[in-house]
C-alpha atoms as a PDB file:
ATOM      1  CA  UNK A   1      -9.763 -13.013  -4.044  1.00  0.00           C
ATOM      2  CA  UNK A   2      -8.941 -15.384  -1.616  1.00  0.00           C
ATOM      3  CA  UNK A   3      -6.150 -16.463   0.134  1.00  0.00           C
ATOM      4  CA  UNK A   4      -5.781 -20.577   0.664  1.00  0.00           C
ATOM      5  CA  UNK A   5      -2.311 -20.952   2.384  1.00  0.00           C
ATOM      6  CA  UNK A   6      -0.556 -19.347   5.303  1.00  0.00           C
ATOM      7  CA  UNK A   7       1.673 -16.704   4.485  1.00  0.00           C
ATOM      8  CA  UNK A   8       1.659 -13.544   6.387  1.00  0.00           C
ATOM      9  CA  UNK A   9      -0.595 -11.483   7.671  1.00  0.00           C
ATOM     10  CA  UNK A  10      -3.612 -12.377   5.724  1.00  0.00           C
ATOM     11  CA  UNK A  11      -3.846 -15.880   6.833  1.00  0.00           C
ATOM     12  CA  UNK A  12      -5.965 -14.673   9.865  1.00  0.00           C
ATOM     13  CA  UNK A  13      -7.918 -11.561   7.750  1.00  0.00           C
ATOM     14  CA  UNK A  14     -11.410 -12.302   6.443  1.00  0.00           C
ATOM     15  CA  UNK A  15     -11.056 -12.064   2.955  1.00  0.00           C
ATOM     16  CA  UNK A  16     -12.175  -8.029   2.140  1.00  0.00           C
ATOM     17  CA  UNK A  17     -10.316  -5.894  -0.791  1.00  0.00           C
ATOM     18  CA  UNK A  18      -6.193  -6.964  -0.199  1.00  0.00           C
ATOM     19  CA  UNK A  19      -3.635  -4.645  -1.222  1.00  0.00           C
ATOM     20  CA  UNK A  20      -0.047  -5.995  -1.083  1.00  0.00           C
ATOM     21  CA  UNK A  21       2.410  -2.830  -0.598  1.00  0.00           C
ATOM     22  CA  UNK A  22       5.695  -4.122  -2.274  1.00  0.00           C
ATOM     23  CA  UNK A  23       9.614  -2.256  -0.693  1.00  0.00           C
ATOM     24  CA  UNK A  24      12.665  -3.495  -1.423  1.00  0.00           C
ATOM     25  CA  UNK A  25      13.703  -5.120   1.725  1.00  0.00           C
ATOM     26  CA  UNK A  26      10.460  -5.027   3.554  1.00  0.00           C
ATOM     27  CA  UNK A  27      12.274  -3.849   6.702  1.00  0.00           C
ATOM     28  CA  UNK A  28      11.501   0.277   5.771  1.00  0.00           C
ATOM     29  CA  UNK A  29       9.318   1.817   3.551  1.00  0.00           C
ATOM     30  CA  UNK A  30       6.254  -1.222   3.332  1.00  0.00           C
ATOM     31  CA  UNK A  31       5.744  -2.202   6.568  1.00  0.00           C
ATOM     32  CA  UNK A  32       5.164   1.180   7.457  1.00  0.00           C
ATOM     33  CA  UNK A  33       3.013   2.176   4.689  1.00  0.00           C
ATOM     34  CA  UNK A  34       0.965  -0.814   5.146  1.00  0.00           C
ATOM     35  CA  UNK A  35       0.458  -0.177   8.669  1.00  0.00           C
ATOM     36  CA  UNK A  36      -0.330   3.428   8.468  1.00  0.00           C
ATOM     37  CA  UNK A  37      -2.813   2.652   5.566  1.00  0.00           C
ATOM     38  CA  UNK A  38      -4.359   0.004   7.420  1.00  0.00           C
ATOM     39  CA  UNK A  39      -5.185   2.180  10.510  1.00  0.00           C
ATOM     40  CA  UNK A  40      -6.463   4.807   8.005  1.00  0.00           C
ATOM     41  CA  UNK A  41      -8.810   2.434   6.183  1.00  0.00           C
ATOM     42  CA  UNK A  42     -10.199   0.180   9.033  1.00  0.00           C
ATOM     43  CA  UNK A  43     -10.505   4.172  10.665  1.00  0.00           C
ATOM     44  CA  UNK A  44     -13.547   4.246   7.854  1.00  0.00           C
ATOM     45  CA  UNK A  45     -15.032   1.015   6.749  1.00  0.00           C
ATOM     46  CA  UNK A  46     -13.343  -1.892  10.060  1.00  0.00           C
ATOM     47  CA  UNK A  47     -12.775  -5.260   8.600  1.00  0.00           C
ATOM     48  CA  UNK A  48     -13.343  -4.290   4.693  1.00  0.00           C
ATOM     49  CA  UNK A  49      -9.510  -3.959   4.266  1.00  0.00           C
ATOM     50  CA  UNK A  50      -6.669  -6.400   4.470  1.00  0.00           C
ATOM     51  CA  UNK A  51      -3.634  -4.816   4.211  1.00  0.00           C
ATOM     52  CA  UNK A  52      -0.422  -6.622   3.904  1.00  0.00           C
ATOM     53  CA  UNK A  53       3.862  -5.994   2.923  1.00  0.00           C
ATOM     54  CA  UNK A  54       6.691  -7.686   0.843  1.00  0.00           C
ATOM     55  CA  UNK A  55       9.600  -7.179  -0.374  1.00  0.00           C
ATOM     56  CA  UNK A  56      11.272  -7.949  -3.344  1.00  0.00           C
ATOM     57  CA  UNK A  57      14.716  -8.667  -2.355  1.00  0.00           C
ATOM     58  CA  UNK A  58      13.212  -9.458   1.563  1.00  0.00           C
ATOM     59  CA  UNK A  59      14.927 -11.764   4.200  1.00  0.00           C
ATOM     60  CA  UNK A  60      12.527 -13.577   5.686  1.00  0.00           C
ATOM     61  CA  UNK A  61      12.260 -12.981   8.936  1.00  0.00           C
ATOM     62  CA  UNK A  62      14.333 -10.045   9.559  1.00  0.00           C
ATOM     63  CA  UNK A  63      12.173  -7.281  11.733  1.00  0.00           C
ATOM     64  CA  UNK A  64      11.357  -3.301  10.661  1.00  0.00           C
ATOM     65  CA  UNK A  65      14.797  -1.214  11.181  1.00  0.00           C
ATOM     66  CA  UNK A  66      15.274   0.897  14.257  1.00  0.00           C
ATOM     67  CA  UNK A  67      14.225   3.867  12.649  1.00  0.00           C
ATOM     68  CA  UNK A  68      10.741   2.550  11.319  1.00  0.00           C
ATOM     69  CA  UNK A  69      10.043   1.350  14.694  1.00  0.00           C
ATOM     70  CA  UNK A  70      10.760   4.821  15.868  1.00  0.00           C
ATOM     71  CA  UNK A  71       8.987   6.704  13.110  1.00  0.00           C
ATOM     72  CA  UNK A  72       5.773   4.035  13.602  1.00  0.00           C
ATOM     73  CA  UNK A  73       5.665   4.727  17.293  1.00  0.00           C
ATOM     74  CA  UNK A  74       5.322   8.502  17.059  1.00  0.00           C
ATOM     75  CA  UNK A  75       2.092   7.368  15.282  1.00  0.00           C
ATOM     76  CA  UNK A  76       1.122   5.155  17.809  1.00  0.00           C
ATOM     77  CA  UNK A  77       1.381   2.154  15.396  1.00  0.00           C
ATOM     78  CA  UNK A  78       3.243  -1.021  16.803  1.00  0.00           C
ATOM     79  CA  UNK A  79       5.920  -2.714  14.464  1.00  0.00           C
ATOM     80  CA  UNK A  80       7.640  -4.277  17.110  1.00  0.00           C
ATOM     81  CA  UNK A  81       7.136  -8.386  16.006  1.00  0.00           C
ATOM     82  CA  UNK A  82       6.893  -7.203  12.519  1.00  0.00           C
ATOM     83  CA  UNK A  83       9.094  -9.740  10.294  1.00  0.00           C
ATOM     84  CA  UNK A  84       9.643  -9.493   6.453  1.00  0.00           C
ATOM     85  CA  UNK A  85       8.132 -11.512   3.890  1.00  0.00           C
ATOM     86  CA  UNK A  86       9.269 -12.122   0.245  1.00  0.00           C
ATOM     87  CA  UNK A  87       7.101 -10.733  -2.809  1.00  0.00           C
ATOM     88  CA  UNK A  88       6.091 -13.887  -5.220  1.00  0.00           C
ATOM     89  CA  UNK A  89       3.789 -14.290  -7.804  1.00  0.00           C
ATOM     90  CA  UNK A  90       1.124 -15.912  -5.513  1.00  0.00           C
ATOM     91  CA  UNK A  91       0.895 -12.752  -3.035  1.00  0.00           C
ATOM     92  CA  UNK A  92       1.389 -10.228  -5.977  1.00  0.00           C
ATOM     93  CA  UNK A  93      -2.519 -12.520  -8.125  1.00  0.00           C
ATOM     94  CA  UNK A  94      -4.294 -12.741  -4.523  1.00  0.00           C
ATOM     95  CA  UNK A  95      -3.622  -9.182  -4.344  1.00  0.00           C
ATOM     96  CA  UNK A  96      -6.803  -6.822  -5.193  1.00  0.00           C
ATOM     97  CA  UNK A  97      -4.430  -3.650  -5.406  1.00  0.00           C
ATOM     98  CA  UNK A  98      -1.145  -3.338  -5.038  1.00  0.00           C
ATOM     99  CA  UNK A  99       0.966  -0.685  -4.318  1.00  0.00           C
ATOM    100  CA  UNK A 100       4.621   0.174  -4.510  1.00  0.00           C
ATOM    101  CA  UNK A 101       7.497   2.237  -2.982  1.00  0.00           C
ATOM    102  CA  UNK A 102       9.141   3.348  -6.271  1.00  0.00           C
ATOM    103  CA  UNK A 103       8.881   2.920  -9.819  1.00  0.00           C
ATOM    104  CA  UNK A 104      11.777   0.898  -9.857  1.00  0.00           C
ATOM    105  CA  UNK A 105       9.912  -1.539  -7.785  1.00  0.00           C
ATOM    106  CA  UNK A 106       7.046  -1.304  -9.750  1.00  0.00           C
ATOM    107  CA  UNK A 107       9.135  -2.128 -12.876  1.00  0.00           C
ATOM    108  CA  UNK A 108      10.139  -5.758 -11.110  1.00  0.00           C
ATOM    109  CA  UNK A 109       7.373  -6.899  -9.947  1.00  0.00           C
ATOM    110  CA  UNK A 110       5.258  -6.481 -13.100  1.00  0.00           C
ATOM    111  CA  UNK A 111       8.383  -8.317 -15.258  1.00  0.00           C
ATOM    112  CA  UNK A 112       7.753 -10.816 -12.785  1.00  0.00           C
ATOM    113  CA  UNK A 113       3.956 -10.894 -13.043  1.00  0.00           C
ATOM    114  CA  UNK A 114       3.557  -9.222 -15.854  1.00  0.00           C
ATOM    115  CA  UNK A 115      -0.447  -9.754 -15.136  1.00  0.00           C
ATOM    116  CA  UNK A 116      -0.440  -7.324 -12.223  1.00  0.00           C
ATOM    117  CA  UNK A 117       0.494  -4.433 -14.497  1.00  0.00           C
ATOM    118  CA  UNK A 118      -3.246  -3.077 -14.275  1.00  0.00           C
ATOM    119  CA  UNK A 119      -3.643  -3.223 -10.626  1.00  0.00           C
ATOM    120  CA  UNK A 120      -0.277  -2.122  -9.787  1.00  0.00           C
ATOM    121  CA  UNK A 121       1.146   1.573  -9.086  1.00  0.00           C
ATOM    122  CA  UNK A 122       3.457   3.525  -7.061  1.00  0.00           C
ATOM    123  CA  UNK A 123       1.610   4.543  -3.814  1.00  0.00           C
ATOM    124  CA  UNK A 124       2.351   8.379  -4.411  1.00  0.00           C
ATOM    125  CA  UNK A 125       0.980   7.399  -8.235  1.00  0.00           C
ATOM    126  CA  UNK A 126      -2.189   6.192  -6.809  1.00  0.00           C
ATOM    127  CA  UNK A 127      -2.509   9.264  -4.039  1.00  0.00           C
ATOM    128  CA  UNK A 128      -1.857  11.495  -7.064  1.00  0.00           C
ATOM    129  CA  UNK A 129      -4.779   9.743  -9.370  1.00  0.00           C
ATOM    130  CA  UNK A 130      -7.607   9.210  -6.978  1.00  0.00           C
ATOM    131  CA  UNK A 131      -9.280  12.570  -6.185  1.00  0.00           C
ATOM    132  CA  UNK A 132     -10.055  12.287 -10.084  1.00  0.00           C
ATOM    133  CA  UNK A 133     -11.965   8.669  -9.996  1.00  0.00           C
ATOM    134  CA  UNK A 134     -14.943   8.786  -8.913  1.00  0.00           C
ATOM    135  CA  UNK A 135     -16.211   5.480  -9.293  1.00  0.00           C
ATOM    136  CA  UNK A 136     -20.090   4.131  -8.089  1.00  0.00           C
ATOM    137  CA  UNK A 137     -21.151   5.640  -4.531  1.00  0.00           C
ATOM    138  CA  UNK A 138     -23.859   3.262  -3.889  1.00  0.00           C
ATOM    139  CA  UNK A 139     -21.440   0.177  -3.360  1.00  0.00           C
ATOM    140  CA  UNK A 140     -19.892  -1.023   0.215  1.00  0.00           C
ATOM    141  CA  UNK A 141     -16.266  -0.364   0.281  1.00  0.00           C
ATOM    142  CA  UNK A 142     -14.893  -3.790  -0.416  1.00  0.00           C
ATOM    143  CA  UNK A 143     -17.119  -3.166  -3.539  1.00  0.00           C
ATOM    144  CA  UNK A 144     -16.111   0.128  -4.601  1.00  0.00           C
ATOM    145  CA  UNK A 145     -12.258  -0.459  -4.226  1.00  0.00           C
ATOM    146  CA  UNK A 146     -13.201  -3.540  -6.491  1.00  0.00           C
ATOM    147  CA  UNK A 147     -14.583  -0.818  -8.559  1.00  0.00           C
ATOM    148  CA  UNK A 148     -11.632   1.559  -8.395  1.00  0.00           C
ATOM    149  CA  UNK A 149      -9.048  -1.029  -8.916  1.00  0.00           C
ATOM    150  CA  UNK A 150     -10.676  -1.806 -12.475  1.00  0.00           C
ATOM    151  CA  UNK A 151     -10.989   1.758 -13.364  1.00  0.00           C
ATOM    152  CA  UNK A 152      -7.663   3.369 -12.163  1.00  0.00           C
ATOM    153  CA  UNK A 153      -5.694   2.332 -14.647  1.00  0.00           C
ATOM    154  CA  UNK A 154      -7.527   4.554 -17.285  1.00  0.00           C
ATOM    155  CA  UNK A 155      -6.501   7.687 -14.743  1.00  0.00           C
ATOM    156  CA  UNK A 156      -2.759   6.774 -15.339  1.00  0.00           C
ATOM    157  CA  UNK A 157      -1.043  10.284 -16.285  1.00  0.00           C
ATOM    158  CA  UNK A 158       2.698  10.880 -16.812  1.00  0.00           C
ATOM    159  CA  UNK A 159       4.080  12.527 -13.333  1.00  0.00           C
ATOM    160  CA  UNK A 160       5.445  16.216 -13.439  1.00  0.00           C
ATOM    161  CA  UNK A 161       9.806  16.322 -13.764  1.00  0.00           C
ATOM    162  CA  UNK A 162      11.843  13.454 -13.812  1.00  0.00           C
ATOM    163  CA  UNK A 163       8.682  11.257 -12.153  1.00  0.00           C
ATOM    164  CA  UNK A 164      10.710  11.264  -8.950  1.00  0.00           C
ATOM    165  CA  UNK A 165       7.008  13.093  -7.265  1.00  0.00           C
ATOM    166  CA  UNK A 166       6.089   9.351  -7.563  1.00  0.00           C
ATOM    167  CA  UNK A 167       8.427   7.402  -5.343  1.00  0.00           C
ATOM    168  CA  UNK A 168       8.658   6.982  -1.791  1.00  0.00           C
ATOM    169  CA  UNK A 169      12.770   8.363  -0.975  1.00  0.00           C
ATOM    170  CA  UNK A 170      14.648   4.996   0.210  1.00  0.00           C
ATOM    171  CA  UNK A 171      16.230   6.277   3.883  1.00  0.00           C
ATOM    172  CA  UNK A 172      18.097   3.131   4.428  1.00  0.00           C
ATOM    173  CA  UNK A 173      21.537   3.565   5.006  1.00  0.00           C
ATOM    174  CA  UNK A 174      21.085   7.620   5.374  1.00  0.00           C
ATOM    175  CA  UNK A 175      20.509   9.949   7.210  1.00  0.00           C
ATOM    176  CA  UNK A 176      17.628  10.520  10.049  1.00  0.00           C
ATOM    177  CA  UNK A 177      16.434  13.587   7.736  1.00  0.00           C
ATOM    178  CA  UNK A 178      15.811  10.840   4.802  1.00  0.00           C
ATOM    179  CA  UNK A 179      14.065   8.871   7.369  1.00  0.00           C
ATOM    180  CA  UNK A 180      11.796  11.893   8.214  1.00  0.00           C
ATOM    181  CA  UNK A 181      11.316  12.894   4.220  1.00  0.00           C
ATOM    182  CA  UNK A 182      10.375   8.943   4.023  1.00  0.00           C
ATOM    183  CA  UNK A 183       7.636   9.445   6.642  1.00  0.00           C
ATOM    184  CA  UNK A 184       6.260  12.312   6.021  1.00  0.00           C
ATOM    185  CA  UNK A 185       5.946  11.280   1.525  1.00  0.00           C
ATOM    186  CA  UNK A 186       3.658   8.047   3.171  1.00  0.00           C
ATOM    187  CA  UNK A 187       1.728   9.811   5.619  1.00  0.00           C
ATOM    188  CA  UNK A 188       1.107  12.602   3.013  1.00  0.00           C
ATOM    189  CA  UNK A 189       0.070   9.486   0.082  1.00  0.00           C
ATOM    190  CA  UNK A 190      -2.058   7.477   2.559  1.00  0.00           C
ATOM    191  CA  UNK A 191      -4.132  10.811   4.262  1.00  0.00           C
ATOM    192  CA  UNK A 192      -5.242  11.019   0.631  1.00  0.00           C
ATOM    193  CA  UNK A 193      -6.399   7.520  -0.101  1.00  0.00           C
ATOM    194  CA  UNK A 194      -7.829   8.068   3.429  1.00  0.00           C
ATOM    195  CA  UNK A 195      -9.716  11.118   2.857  1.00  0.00           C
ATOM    196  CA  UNK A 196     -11.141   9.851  -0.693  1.00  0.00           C
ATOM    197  CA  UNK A 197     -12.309   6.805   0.985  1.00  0.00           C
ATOM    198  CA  UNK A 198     -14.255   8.826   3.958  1.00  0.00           C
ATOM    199  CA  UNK A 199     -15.804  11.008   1.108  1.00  0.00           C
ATOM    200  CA  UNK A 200     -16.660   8.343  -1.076  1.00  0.00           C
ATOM    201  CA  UNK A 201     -18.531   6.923   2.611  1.00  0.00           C
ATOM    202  CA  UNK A 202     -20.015   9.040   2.951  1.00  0.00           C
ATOM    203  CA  UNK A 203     -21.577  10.054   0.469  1.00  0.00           C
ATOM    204  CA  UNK A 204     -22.547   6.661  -0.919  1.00  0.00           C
ATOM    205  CA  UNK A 205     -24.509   6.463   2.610  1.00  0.00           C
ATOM    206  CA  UNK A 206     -22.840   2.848   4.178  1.00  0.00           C
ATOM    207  CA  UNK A 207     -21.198   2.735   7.786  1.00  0.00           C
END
């Protein structure tokens, strides 16, 4: 899909396989997700991945909280500059895959775009789904996400407990310890996606 207007940080991508990664405020939980998972996939496969944040209730404008910034930096990933943008339909249908901080999140933006319900998941959902899709090795990555994003929806399964195992913790407004839990539920998500993507690399014999 392509994207024909300015808005964010895909107006100066090459198109490649987009994922949108949807917070609440986009000042937390997305911007660093995105981030982190952008590292991880352009780590792999450079320039096959635009990866870009929103939030549903987002203030345009405002930057990543203190505590992001800090939690970023210990990763060597720059937010500093980083403003929010605002989830709408138009992001959510240009997006190839998008992922979300919580179920409750995921909820809204499919009653908004109820057409995104196929493509869209809780990133801890997805982490927890992917080591069992094994979808076709011989494509480039753009294409095999493509791929993936058609077929994950078959690999939905009901999460163990309560389903809280699929939610990224909200830290804003709490402690430093939530902040931590926060960070270390993404980085634990995103080294999976990362590590099935290097397999699936490898394997299918591109790069």
């Amino acid at each position: 899909m392509t994207r024909t207007e300015s808005n964010g940080d895909w107006a100066v991508i090459p198109a490649g396989f987009r994922i949108l990664v949807v917070g609440s405020t986009d000042t937390c939980r997305s911007p660093l997700a995105a981030r982190i998972l952008q590292r991880e996939l352009d780590d792999t496969a450079p320039g096959e991945f635009a990866v870009s944040s929103a939030g549903t209730k987002a203030v345009m404008g405002r930057p990543a909280v203190v505590e992001v910034l800090e939690l970023a930096a210990r990763r060597n990933i720059r937010l500093h500059g980083f403003v929010a943008s605002e989830f709408d339909e138009a992001a959510a249908l240009e997006a190839d895959l998008i992922l979300v901080m919580d179920r409750v999140i995921r909820r809204e933006v499919v009653n908004r775009v109820p057409q995104a319900l196929r493509f869209t998941f809780t990133l801890r959902e997805f982490a927890r789904i992917l080591p069992t899709i094994r979808p076709e090795r011989l494509a480039a990555p753009a294409g095999r996400w493509q791929s993936l994003a058609a077929l994950a929806p078959r690999y939905r399964t009901a999460p163990r407990g309560d389903g809280s195992d699929d939610d990224v913790i909200d830290p804003l407004f709490r402690s430093l310890r939530t902040f931590e839990r926060m960070g270390s539920q993404i980085y634990k998500a995103v080294s999976t996606i990362g590590h099935w993507e290097v397999q699936e690399h490898v394997h299918g014999g591109h790069g």
